[in-house]
Protein backbone atom coordinates (compact mmCIF):
# COMPACT_ATOMS: atom_id res chain seq x y z
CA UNK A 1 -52.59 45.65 35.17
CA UNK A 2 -50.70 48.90 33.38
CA UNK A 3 -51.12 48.57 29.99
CA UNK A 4 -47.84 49.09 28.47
CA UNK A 5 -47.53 52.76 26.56
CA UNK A 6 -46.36 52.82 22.65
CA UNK A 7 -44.53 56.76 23.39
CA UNK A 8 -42.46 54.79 27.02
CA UNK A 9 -40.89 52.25 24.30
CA UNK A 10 -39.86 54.34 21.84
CA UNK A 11 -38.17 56.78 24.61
CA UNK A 12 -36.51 53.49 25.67
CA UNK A 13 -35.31 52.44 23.14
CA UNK A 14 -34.08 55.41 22.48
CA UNK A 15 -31.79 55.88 25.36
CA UNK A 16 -30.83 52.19 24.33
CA UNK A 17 -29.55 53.61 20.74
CA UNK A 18 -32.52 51.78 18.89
CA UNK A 19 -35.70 52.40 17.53
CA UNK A 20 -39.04 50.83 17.43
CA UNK A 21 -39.53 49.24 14.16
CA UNK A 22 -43.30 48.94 13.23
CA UNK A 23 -43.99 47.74 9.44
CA UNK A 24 -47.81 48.40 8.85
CA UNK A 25 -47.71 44.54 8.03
CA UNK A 26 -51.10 41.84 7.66
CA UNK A 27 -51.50 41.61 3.70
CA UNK A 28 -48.27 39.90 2.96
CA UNK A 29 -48.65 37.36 5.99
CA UNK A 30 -52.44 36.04 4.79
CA UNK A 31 -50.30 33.84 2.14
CA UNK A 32 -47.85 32.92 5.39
CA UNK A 33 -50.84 31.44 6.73
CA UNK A 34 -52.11 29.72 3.52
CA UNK A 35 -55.50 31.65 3.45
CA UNK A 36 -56.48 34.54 1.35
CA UNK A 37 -57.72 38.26 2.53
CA UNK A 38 -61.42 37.67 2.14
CA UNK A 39 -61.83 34.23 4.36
CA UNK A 40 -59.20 36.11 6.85
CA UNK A 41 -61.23 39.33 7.13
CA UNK A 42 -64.08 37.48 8.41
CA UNK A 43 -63.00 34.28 10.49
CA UNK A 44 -61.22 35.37 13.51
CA UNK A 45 -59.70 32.06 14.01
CA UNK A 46 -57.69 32.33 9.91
CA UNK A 47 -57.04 36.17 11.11
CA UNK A 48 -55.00 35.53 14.12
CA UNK A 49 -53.34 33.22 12.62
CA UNK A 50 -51.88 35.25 9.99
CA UNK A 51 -50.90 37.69 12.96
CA UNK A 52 -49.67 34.49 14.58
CA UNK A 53 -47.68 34.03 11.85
CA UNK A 54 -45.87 37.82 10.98
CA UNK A 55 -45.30 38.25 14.42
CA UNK A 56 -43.25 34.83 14.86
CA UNK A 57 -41.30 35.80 11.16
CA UNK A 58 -40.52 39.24 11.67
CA UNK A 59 -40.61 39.88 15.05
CA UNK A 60 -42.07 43.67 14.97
CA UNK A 61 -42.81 45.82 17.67
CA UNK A 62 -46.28 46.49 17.16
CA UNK A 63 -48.71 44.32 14.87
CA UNK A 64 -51.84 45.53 13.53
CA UNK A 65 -54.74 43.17 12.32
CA UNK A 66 -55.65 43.04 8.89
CA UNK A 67 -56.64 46.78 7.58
CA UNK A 68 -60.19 47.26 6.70
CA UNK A 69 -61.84 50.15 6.20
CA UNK A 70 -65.24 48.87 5.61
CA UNK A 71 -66.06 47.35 8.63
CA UNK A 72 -67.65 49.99 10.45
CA UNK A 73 -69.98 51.12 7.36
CA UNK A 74 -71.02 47.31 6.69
CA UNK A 75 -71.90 47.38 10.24
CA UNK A 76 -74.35 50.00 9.58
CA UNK A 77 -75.77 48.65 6.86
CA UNK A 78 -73.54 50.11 3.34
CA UNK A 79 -73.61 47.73 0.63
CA UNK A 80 -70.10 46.03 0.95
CA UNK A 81 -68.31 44.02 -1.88
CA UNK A 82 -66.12 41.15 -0.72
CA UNK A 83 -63.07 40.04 -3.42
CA UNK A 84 -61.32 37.27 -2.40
CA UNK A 85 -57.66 38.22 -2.49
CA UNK A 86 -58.53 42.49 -2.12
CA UNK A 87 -59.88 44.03 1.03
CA UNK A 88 -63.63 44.10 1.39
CA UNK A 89 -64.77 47.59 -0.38
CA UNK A 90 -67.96 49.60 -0.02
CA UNK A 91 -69.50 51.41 -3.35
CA UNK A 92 -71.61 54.35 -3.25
CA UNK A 93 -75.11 53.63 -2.14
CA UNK A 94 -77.98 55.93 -1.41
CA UNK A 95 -78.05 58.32 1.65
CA UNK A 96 -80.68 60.84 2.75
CA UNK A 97 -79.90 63.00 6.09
CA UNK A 98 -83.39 61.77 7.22
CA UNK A 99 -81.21 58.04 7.31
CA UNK A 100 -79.51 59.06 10.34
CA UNK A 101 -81.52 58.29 13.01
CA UNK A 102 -82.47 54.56 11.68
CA UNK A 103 -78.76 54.48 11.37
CA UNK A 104 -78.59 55.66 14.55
CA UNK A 105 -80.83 52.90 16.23
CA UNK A 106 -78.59 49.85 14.51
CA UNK A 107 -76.32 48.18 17.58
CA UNK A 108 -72.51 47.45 15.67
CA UNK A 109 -72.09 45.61 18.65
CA UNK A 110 -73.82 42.47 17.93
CA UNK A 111 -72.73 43.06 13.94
CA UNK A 112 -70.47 39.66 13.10
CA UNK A 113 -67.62 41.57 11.35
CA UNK A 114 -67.06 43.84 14.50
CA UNK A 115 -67.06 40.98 16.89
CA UNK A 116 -64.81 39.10 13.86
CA UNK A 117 -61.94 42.06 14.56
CA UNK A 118 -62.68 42.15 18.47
CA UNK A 119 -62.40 38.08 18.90
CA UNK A 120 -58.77 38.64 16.66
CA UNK A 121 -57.56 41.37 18.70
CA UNK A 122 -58.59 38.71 21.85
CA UNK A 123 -56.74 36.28 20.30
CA UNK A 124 -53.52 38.34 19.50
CA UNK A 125 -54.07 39.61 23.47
CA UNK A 126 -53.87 35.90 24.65
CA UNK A 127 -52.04 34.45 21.95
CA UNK A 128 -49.16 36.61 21.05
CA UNK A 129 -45.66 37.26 22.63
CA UNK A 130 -46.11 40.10 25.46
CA UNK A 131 -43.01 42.27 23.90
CA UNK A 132 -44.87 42.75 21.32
CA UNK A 133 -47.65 45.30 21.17
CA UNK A 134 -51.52 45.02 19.65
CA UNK A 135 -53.14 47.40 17.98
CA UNK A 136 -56.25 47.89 16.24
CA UNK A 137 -57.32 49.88 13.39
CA UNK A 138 -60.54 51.75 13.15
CA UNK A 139 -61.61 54.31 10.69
CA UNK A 140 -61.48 57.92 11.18
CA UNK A 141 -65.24 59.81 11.21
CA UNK A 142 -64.69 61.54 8.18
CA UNK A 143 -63.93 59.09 5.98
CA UNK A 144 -66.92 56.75 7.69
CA UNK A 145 -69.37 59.95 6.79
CA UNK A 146 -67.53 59.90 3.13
CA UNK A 147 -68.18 55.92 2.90
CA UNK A 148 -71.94 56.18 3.78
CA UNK A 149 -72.75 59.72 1.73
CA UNK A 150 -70.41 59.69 -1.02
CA UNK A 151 -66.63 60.78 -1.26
CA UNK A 152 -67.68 63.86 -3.53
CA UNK A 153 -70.69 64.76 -1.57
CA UNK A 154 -68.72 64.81 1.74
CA UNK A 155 -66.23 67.19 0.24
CA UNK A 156 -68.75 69.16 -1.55
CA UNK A 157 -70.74 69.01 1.88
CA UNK A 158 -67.71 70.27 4.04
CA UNK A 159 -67.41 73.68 2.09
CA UNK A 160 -71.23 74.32 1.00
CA UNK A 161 -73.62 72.39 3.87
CA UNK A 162 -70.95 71.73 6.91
CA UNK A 163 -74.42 71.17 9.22
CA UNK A 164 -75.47 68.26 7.00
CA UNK A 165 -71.73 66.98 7.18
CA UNK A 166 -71.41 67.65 11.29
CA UNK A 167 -75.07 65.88 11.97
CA UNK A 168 -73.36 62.86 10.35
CA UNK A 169 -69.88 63.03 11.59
CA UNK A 170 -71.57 63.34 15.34
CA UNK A 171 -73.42 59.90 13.82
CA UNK A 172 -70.02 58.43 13.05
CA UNK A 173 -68.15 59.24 16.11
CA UNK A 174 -70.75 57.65 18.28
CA UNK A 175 -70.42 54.23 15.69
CA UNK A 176 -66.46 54.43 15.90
CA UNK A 177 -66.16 55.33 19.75
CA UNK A 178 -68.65 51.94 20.95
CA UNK A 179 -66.51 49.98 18.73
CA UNK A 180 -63.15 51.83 20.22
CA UNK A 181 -64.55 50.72 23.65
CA UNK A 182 -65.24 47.08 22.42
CA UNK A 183 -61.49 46.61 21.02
CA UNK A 184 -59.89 48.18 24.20
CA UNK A 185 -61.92 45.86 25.95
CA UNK A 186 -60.26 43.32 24.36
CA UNK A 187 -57.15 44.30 24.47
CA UNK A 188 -55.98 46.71 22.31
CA UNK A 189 -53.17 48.54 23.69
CA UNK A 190 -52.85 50.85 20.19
CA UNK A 191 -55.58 52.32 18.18
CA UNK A 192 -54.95 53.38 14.44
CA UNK A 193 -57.59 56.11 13.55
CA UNK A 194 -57.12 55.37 9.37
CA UNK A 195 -58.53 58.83 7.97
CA UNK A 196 -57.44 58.81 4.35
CA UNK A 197 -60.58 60.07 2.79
CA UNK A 198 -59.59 63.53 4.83
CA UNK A 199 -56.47 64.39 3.09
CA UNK A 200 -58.75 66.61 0.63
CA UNK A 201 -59.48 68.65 3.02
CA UNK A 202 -57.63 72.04 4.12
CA UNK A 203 -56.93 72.46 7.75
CA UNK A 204 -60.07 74.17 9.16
CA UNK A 205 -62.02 71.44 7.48
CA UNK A 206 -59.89 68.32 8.92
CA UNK A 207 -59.95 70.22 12.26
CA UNK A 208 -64.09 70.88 11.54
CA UNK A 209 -64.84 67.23 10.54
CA UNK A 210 -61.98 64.54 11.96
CA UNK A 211 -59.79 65.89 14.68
CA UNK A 212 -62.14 67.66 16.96
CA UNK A 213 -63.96 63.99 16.79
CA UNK A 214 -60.67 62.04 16.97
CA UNK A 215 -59.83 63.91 20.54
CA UNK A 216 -62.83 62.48 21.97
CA UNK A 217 -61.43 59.18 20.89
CA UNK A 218 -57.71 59.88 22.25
CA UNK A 219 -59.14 61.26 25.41
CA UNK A 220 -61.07 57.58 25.97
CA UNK A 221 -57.88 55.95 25.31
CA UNK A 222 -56.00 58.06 27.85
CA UNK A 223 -57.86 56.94 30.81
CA UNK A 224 -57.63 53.48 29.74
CA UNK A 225 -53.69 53.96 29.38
CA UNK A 226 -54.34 53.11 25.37
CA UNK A 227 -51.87 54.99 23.27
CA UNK A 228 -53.47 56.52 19.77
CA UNK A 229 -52.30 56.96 16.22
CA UNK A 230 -53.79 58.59 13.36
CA UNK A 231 -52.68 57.83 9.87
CA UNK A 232 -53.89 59.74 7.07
CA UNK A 233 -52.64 58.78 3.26
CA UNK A 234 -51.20 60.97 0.76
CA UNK A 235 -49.40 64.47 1.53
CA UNK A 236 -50.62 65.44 4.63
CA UNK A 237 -48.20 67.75 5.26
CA UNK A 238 -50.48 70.73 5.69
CA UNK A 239 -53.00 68.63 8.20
CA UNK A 240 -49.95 67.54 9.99
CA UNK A 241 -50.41 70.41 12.55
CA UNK A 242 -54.43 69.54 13.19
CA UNK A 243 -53.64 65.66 13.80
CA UNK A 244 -51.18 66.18 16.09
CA UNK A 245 -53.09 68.93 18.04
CA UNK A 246 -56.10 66.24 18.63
CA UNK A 247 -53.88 65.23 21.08
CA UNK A 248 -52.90 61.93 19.95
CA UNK A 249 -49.58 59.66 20.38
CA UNK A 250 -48.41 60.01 16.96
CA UNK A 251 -49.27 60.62 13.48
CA UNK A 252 -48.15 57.73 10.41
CA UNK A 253 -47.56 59.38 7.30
CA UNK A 254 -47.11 58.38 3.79
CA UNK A 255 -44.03 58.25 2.10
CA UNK A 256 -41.48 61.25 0.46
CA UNK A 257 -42.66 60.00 -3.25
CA UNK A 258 -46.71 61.83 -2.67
CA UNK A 259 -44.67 64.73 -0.84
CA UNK A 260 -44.07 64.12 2.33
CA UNK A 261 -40.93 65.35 4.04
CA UNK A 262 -40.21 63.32 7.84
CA UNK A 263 -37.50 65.69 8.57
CA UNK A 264 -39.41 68.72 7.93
CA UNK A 265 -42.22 67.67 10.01
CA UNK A 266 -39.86 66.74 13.13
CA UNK A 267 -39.54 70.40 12.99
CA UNK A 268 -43.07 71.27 12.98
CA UNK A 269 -43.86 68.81 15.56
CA UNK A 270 -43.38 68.77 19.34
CA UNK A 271 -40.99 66.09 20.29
CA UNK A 272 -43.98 64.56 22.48
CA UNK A 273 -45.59 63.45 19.04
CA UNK A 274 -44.08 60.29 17.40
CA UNK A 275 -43.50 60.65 14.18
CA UNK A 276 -44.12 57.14 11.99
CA UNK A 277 -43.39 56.77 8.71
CA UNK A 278 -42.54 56.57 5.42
CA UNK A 279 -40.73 53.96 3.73
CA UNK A 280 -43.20 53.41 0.35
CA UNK A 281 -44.91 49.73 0.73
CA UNK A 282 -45.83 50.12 -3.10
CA UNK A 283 -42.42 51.01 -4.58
CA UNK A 284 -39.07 49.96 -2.72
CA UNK A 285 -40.62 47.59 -0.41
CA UNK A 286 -42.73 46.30 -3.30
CA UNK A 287 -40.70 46.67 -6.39
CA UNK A 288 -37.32 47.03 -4.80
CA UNK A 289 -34.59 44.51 -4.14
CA UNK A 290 -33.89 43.78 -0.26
CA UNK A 291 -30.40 45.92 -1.08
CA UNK A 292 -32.58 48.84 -2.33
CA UNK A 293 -34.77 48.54 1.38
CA UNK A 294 -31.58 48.26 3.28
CA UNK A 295 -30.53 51.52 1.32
CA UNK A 296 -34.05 53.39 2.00
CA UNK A 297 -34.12 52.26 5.56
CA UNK A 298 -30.53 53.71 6.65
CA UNK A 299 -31.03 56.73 4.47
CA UNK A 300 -34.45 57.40 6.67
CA UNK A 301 -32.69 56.55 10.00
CA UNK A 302 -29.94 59.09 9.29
CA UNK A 303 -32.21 61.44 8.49
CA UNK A 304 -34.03 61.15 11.48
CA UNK A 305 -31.34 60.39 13.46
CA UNK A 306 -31.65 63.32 15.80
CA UNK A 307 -35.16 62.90 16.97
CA UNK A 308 -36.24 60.81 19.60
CA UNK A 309 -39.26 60.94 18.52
CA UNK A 310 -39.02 59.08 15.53
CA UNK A 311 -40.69 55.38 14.46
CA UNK A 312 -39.21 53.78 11.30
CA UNK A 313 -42.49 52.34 9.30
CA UNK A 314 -43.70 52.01 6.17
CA UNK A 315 -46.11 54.96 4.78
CA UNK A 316 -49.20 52.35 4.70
CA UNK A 317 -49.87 48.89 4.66
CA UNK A 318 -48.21 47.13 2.48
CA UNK A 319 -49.22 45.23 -0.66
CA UNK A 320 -50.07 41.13 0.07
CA UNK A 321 -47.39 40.75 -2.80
CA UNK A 322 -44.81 42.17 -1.24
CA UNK A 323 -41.56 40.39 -0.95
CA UNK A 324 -40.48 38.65 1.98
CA UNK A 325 -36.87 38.84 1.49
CA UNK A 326 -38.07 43.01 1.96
CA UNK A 327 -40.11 42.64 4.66
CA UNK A 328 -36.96 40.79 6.47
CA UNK A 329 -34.29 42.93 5.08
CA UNK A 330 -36.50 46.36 6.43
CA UNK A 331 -36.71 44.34 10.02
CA UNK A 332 -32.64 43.45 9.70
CA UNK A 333 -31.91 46.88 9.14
CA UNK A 334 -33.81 48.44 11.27
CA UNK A 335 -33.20 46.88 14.18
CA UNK A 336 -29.57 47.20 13.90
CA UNK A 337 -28.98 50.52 13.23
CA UNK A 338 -27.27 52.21 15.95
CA UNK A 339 -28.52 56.13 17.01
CA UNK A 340 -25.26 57.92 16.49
């Protein structure tokens, strides 16, 4: 069966004088479902049912599980700290080049955590409504090599040793890609490359070490009708160019308060790239009354009015605290704003 493609609804909706509205939700929901992040980030049954749960209050048009971005390096063995109301983290641990290869060897396919976020993504396949579409995160290769090496080595490593930073990059595509597979498998019909680590770097570096990996990733995806996003945090305004050129769907950005300008990029951008973004999920959508959202969300539409290529979202995920009077009154408005 034709998966269903994330660029063919937007373009519909579109011509219908709407827009896909696609708040990077799953924090806010775990206390929906009465559970709490840690016991949801690793039992697939509590996970889907905080999915279960946004998806039946808010309605979006794509929902994303939980975001993690330590899955992939506990899978290969990184020391990984588990809070139970924060996302799972991963402190800096020891790394030698020579660690590759027994890296190398370790199968993430039989790791519990990866089959936790493969069994959820099943379960939002099976469980959720079909208008809806299911996406999975992963994490982009850079920001894996930064996890397992060090944030200040990799930068330090992608100006002054880029071999020692490709050898593991060419590690962490292989990692990400197998688990890419698994999640398509599945039934992912979106996949989030989360590269936020790479925002440090200038151009020829994010080209070097993430989006000449990413492509292989968006090529995959292609043949298996999967449509591909890659979100970076921060302003990414100068990488906006490389992300785009890896060939993927679209590109999330943050929001205008770290320095990033939507309508500015539409005109960088070919109008074959969605463009997702940028309401701030830690300041109006946090902090804000649902009157300040409403304001934010129809000042970004008519901004943006004139491209078609245009999602309204939030810059990241947002906060578990977040109001869900703000959460509703983003969806209201949203979905009822008319493309003039």
């Amino acid at each position: 069966m034709k998966r269903r493609n994330l660029i063919e609804i937007v373009q519909q909706k579109y011509k219908d004088k709407k827009r896909a509205v696609v708040p990077l939700l799953g924090f806010p929901g775990v206390e929906i479902a009465g559970t709490n992040i840690k016991i949801a980030q690793q039992n697939y049954g509590e996970h889907y049912k905080v999915m279960r749960k946004l998806v039946e209050m808010f309605e979006p048009d794509l929902i994303f599980p939980l975001m993690d971005l330590s899955v992939e390096a506990n899978a290969l063995g990184r020391y990984t700290v588990f809070p139970k109301e924060e996302s799972a983290t991963v402190p800096k641990d020891k790394f030698a080049l020579s660690d590759i290869e027994k890296i190398r060897e370790i199968n993430i396919s039989l790791d519990s955590r990866i089959i936790g976020y493969v069994n959820t993504v099943k379960l939002m396949k099976l469980g959720l409504d079909e208008k809806v579409l299911k996406g999975a995160y992963v994490i982009g290769p850079y920001s894996l090599a930064a996890l397992i090496m060090g944030a200040d080595e990799a930068a330090m490593c992608s100006l002054l040793e880029p071999e020692k930073l490709t050898k593991l990059c060419e590690l962490t595509i292989e990692k990400i890609h197998e688990y890419v597979n698994m999640l398509v498998t599945a039934g992912a019909e979106v996949i989030c490359i989360l590269e936020p680590t790479a925002v440090m770097l200038g151009p020829r570096q994010f080209r070097e070490f993430s989006a000449r990996y990413v492509k292989h990733i968006v090529d995959s995806c292609k043949l298996s009708g999967v449509s591909t996003i890659y979100h970076t945090c921060g302003n990414t305004t100068h990488l906006v160019n490389e992300m785009a050129n890896s060939g993927v769907d679209g590109v999330s950005l943050d929001s205008k308060e770290v320095g990033v300008d939507l309508k500015e990029i539409a005109k960088i951008l070919t109008r074959y790239v969605l463009i997702i973004g940028n309401v701030n999920p830690s300041g109006v959508m946090l902090r804000g009354k649902p009157e300040d959202v409403r304001k934010e969300v129809i000042y970004l539409m008519e901004m943006m009015d004139p491209y078609a290529n245009f999602v309204l979202s939030t810059g990241c995920d947002l906060p578990q605290e977040t109001p869900l009077e703000n959460i509703r009154a983003f969806m209201e408005t949203g979905r009822n704003y008319k493309i003039k």
